[in-house]
C-alpha atoms as a PDB file:
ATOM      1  CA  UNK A   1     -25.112  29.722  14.572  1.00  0.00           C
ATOM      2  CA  UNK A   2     -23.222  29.300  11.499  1.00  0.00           C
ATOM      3  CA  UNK A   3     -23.539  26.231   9.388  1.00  0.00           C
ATOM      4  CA  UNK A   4     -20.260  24.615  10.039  1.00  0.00           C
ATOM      5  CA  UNK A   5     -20.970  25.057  13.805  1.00  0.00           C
ATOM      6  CA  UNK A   6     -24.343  23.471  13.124  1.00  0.00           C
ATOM      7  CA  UNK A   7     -23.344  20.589  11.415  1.00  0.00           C
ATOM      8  CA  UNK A   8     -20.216  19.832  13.806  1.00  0.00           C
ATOM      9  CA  UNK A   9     -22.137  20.349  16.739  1.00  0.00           C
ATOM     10  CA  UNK A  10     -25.131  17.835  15.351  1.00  0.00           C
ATOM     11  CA  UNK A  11     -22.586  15.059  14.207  1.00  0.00           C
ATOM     12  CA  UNK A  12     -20.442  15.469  18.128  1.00  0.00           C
ATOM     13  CA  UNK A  13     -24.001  15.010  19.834  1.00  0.00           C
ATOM     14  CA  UNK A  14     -24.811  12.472  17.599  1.00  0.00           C
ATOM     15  CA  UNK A  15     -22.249  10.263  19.064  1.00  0.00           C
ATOM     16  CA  UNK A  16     -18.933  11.321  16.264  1.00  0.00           C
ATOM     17  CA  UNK A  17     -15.492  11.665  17.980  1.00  0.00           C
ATOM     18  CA  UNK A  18     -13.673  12.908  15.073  1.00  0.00           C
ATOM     19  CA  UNK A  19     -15.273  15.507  12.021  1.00  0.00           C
ATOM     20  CA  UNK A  20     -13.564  17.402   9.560  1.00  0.00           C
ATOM     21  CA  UNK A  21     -14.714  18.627   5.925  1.00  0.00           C
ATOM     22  CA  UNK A  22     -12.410  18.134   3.043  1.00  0.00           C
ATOM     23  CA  UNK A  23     -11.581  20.222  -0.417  1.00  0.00           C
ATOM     24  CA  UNK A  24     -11.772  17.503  -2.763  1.00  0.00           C
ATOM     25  CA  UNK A  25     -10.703  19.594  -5.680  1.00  0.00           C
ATOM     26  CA  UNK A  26      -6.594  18.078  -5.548  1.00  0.00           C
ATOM     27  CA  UNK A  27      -8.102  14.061  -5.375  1.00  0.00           C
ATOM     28  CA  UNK A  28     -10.815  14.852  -7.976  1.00  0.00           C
ATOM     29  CA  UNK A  29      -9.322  12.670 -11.197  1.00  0.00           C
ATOM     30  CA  UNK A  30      -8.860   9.922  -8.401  1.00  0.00           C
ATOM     31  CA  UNK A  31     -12.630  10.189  -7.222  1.00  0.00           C
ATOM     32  CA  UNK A  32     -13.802  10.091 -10.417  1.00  0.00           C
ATOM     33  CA  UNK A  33     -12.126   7.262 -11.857  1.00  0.00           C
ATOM     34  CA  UNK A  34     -12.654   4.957  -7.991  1.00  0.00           C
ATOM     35  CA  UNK A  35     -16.442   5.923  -7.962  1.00  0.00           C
ATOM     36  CA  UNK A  36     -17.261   7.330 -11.532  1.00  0.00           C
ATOM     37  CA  UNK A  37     -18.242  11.042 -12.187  1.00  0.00           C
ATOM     38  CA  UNK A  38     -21.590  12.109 -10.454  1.00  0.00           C
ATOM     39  CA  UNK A  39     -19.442  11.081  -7.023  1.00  0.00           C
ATOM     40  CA  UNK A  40     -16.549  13.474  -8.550  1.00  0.00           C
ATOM     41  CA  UNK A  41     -18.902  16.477  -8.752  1.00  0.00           C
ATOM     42  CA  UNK A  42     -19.534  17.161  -4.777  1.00  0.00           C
ATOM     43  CA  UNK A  43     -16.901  19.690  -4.332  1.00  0.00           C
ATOM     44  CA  UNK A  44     -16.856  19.088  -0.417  1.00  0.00           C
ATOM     45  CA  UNK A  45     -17.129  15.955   1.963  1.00  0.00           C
ATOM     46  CA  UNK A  46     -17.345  15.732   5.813  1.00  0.00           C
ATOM     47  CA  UNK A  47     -15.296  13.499   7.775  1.00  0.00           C
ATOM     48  CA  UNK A  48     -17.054  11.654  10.614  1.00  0.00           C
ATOM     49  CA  UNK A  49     -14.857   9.552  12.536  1.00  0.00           C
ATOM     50  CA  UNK A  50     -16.600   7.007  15.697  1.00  0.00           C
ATOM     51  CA  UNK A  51     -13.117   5.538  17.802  1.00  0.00           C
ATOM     52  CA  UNK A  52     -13.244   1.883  18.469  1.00  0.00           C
ATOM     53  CA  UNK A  53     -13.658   0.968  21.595  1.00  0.00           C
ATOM     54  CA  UNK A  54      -9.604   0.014  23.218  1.00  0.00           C
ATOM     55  CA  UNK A  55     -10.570  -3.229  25.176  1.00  0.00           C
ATOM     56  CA  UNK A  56     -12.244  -5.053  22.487  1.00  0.00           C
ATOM     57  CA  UNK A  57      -9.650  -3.988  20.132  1.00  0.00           C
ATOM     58  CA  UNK A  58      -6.757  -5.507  22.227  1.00  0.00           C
ATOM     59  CA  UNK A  59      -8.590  -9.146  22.422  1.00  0.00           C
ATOM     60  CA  UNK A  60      -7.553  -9.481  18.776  1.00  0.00           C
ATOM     61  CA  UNK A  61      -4.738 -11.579  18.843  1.00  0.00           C
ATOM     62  CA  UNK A  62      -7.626 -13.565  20.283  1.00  0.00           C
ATOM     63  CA  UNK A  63      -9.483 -13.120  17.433  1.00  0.00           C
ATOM     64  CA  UNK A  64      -9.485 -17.299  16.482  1.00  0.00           C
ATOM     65  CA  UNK A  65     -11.782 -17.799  19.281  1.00  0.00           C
ATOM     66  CA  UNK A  66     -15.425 -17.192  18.939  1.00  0.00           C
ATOM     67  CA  UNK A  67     -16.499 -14.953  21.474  1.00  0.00           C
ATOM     68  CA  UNK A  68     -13.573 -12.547  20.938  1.00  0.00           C
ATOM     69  CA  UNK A  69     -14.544 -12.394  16.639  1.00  0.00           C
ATOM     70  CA  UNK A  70     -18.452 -12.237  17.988  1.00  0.00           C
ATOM     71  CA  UNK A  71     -17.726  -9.160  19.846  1.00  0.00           C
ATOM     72  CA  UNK A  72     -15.314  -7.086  17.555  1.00  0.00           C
ATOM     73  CA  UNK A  73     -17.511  -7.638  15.234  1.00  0.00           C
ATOM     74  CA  UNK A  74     -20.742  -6.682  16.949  1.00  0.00           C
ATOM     75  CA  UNK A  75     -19.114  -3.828  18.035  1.00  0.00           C
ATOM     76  CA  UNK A  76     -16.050  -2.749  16.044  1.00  0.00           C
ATOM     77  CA  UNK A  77     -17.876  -3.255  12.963  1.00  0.00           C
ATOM     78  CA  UNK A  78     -21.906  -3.399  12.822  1.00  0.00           C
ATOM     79  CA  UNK A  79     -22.532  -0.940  16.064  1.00  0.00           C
ATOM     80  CA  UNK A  80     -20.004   1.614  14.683  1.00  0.00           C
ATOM     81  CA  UNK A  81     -21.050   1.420  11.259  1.00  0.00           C
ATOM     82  CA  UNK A  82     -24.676   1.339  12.110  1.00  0.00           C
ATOM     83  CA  UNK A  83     -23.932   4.907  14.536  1.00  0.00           C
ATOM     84  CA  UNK A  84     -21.649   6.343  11.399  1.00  0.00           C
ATOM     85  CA  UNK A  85     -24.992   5.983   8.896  1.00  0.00           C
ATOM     86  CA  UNK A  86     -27.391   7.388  11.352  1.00  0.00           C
ATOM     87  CA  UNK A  87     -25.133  10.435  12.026  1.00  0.00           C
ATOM     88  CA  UNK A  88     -24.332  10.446   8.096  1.00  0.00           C
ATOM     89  CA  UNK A  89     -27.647  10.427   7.389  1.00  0.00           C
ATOM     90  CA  UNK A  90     -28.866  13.110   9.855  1.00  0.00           C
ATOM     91  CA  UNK A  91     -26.416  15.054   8.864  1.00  0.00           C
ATOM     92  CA  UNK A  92     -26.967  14.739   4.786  1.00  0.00           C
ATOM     93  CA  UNK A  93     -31.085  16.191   5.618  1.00  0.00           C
ATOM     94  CA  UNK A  94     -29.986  18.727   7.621  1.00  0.00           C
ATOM     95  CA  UNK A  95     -28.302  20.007   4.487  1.00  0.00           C
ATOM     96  CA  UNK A  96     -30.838  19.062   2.060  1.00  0.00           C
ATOM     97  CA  UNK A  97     -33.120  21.020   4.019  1.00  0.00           C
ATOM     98  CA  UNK A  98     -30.979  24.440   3.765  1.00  0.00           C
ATOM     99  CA  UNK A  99     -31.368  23.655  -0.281  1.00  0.00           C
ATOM    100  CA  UNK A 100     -27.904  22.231  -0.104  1.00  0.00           C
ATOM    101  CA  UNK A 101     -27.032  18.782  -2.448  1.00  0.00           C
ATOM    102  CA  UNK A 102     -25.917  16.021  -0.391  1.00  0.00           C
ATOM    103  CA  UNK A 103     -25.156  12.531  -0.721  1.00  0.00           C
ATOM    104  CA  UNK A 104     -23.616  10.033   2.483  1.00  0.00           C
ATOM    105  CA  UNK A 105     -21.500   7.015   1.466  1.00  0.00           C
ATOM    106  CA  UNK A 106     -21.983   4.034   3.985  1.00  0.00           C
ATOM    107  CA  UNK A 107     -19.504   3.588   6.321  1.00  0.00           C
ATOM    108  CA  UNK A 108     -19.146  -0.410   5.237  1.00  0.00           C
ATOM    109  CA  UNK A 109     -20.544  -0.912   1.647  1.00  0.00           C
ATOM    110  CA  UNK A 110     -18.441  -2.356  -1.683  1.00  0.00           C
ATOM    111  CA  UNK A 111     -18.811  -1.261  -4.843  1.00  0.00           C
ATOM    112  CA  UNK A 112     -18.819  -4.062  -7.265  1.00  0.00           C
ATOM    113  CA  UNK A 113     -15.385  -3.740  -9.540  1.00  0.00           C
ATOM    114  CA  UNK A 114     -14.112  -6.780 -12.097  1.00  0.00           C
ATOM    115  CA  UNK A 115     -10.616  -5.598 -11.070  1.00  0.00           C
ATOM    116  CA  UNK A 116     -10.507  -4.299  -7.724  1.00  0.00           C
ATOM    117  CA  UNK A 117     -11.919  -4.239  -3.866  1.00  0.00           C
ATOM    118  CA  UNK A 118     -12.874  -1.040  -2.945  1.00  0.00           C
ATOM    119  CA  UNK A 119     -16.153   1.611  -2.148  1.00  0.00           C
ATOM    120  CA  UNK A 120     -16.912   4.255  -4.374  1.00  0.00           C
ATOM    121  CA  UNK A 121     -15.673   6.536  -1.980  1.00  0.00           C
ATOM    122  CA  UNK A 122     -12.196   6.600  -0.067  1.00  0.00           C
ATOM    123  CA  UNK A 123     -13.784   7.361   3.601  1.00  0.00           C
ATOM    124  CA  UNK A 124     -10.185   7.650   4.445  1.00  0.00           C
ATOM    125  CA  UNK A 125      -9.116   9.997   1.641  1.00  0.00           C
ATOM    126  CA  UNK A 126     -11.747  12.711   2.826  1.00  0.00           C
ATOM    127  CA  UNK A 127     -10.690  12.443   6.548  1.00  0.00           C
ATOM    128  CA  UNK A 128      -6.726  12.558   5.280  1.00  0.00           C
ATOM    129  CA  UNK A 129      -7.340  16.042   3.268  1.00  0.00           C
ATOM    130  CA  UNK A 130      -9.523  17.115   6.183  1.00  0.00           C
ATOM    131  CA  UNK A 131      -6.651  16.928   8.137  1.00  0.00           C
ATOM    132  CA  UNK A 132      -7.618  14.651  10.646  1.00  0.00           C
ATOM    133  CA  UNK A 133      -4.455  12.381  10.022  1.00  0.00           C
ATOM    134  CA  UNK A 134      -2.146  10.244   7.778  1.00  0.00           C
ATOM    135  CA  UNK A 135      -2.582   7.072   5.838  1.00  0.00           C
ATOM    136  CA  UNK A 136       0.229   4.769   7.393  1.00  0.00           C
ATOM    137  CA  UNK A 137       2.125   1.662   5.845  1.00  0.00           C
ATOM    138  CA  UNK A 138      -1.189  -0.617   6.608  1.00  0.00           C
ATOM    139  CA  UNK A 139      -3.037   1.386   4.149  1.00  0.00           C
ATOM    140  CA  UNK A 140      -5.428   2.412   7.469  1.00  0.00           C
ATOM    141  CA  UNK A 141      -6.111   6.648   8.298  1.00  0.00           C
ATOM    142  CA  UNK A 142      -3.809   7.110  11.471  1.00  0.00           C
ATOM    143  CA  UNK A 143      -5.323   9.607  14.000  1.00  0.00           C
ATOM    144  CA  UNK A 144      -2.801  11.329  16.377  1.00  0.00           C
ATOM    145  CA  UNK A 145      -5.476  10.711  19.416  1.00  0.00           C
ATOM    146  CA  UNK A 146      -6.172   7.109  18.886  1.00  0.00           C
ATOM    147  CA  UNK A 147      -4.112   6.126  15.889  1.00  0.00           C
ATOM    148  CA  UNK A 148      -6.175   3.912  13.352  1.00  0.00           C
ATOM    149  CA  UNK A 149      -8.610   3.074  15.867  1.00  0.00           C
ATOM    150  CA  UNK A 150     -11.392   4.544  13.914  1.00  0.00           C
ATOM    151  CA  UNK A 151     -14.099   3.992  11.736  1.00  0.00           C
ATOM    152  CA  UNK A 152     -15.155   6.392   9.299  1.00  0.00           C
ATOM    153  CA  UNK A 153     -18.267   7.932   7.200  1.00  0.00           C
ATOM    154  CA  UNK A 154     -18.687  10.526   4.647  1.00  0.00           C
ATOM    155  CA  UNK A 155     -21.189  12.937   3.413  1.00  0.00           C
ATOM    156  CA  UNK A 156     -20.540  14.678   0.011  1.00  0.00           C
ATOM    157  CA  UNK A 157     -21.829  18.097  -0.185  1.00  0.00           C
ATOM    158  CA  UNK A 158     -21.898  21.068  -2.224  1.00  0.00           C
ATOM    159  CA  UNK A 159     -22.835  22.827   1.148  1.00  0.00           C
ATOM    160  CA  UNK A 160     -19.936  26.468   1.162  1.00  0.00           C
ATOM    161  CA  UNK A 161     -18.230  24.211   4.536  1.00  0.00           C
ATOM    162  CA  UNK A 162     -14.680  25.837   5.068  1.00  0.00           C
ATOM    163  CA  UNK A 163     -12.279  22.773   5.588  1.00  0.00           C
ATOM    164  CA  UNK A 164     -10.840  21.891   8.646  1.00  0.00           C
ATOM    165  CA  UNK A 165      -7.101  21.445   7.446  1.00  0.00           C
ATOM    166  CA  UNK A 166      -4.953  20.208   5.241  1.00  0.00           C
ATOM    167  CA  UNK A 167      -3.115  16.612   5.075  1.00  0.00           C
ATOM    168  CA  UNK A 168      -0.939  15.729   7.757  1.00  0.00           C
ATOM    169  CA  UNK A 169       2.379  14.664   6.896  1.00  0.00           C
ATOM    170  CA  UNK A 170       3.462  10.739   7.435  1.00  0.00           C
ATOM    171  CA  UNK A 171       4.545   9.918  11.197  1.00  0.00           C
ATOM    172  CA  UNK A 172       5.110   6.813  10.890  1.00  0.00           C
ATOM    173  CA  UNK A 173       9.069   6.850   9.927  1.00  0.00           C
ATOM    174  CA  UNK A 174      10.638   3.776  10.242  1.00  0.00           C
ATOM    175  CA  UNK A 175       7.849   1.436  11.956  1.00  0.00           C
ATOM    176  CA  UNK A 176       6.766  -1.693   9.899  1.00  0.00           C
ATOM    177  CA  UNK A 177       5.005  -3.295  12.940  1.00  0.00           C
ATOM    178  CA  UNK A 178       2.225  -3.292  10.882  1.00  0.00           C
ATOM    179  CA  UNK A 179       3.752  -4.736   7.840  1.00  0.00           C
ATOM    180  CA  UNK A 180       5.192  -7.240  10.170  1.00  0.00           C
ATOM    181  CA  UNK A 181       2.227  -8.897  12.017  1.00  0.00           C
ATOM    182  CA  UNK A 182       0.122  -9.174   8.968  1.00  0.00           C
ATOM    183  CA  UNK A 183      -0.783 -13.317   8.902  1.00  0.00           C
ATOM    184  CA  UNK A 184      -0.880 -12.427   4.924  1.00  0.00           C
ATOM    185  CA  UNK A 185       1.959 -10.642   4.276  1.00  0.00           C
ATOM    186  CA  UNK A 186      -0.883  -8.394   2.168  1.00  0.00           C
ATOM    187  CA  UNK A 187       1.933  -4.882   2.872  1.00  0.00           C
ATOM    188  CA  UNK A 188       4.919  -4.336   1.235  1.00  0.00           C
ATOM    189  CA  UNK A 189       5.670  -1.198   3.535  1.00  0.00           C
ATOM    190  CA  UNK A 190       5.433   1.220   0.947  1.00  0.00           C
ATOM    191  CA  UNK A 191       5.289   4.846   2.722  1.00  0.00           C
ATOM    192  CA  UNK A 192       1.760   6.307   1.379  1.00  0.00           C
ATOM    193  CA  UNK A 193       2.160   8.819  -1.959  1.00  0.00           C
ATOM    194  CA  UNK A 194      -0.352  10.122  -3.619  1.00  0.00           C
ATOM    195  CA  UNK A 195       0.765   9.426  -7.221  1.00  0.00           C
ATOM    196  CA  UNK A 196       0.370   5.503  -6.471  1.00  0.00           C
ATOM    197  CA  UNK A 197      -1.641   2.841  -7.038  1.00  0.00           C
ATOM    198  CA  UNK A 198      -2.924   1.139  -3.865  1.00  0.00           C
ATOM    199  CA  UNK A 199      -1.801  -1.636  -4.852  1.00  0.00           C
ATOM    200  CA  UNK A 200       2.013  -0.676  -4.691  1.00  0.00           C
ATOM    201  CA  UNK A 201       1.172  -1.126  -1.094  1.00  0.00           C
ATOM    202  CA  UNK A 202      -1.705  -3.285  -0.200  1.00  0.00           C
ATOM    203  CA  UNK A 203      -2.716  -7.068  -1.920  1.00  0.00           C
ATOM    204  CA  UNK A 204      -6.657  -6.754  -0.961  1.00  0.00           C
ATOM    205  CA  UNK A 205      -7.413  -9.728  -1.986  1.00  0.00           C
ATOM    206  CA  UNK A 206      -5.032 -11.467   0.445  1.00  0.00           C
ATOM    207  CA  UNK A 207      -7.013  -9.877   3.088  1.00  0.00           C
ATOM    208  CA  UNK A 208     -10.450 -10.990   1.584  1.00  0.00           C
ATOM    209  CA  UNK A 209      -9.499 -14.535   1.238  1.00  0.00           C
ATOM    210  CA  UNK A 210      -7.842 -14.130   5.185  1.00  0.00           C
ATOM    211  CA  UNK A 211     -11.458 -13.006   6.215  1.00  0.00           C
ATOM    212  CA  UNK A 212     -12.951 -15.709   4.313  1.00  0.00           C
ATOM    213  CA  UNK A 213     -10.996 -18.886   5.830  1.00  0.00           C
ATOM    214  CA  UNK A 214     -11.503 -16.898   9.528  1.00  0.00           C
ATOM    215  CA  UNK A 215     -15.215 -16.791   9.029  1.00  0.00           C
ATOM    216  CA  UNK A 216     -15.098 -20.652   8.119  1.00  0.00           C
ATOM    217  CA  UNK A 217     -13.775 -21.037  11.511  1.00  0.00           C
ATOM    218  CA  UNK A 218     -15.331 -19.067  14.139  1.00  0.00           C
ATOM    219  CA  UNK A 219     -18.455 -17.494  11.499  1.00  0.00           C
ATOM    220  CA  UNK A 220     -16.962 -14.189  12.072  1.00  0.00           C
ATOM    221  CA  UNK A 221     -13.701 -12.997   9.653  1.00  0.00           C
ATOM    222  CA  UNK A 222     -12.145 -10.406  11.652  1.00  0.00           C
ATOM    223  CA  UNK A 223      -8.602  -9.852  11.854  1.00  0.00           C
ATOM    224  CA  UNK A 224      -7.444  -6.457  12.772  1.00  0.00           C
ATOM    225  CA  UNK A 225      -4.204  -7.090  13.582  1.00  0.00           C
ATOM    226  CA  UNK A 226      -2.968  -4.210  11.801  1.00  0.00           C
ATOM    227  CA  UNK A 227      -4.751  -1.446  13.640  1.00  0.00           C
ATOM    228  CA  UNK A 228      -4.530  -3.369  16.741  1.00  0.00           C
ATOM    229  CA  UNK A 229      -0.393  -3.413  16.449  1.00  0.00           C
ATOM    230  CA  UNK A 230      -0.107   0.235  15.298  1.00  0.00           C
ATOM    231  CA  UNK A 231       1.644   2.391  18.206  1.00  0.00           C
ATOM    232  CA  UNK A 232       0.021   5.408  17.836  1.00  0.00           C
ATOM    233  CA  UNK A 233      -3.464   3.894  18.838  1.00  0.00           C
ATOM    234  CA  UNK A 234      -2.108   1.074  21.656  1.00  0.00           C
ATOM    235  CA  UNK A 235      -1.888   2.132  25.236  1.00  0.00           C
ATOM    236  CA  UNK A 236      -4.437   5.112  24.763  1.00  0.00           C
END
């Protein structure tokens, strides 16, 4: 069996819905200067992608009471992101052990910036050039099988993986739902391009101090509403 068979085959039974493995060469600069230059040097990532499940997701207008925060969280959040590392993991020493460098990045871990909220990888960068969808208005990676109903890992590699495709273009057109249910007003509906800033299209810290008052009041801060609104993952 070749490698890339190996390694998709070991991530699916793992429990990943989505994989893909990205040429990072064309979002190098931007790798470098979001998670410095030793991240910049893995030539290759894979994608793994675990979909949320649909009827916890659509309690989230909900999401003020406690039991409907308790259980996207649980579930939406630590359960998926706990699955994502093990399969991250499992699949970073199965290329160690073929002499290959590897490195996974957490599916939920901050780096700490003075100026900025962000990892020191873009989970949803690698599955974007690994052409498993777009990035939409909400700043989220849309999927055309369950939209941005997904949570995402990566595993850096120098391992020779041929990548699975190339970026999909934008299918989001004239929709704003997104933009329009945020309780923040953190989007300015900026269409994604890669020669901006995130910024021109996302406040983060509107969102962090959201989570913040939400977790004052039910000891959860969830919100969600964003993927939860987005057409291309509702009704699936």
């Amino acid at each position: 069996m070749q490698l890339d068979d190996k390694i998709r085959e070991m991530a699916m039974n793992l429990g990943a819905d989505f994989f893909g493995v990205a040429d990072l060469a064309p979002a190098r600069d931007f790798i470098a200067w979001q998670g410095g230059r030793e991240v910049a040097e893995y030539p290759r990532a894979v994608s793994i992608g675990v979909a949320l499940l649909n009827p916890v997701v659509d309690q989230l207008p909900r999401r003020g009471e406690k039991p409907v925060a308790m259980e996207y969280r649980h579930y939406a959040y630590d359960m998926a992101n706990d699955l994502l590392d093990t399969i991250a993991l499992r699949v970073s020493g199965s290329l160690q052990r073929q002499d290959y460098r590897t490195f996974p990045i957490p599916a939920s871990k901050r780096a700490v910036f003075d100026d900025r909220i962000a990892a020191t990888f873009s989970h949803k960068l690698a599955a974007h050039l690994a052409g498993l969808g777009w990035i939409g208005k909400s700043c989220l990676l849309i999927t055309p099988q369950a939209g941005p109903r997904v949570r995402w890992a990566s595993v850096l590699t120098d391992a020779p993986l041929q990548p699975t495709g190339s970026p999909m273009k934008e299918r989001c057109k004239e929709c704003k739902e997104c933009v329009d249910i945020c309780p923040q007003a953190a989007f300015t509906g900026r269409p994604f391009r890669e020669d901006e800033p995130r910024e021109a299209r996302y406040d983060a810290r509107k969102c962090e101090q959201y989570m913040k008052d939400l977790e004052k009041k039910t000891g959860y801060g969830v919100c969600g509403m964003c993927l939860y609104v987005c057409p291309h993952g509702r009704g699936k």
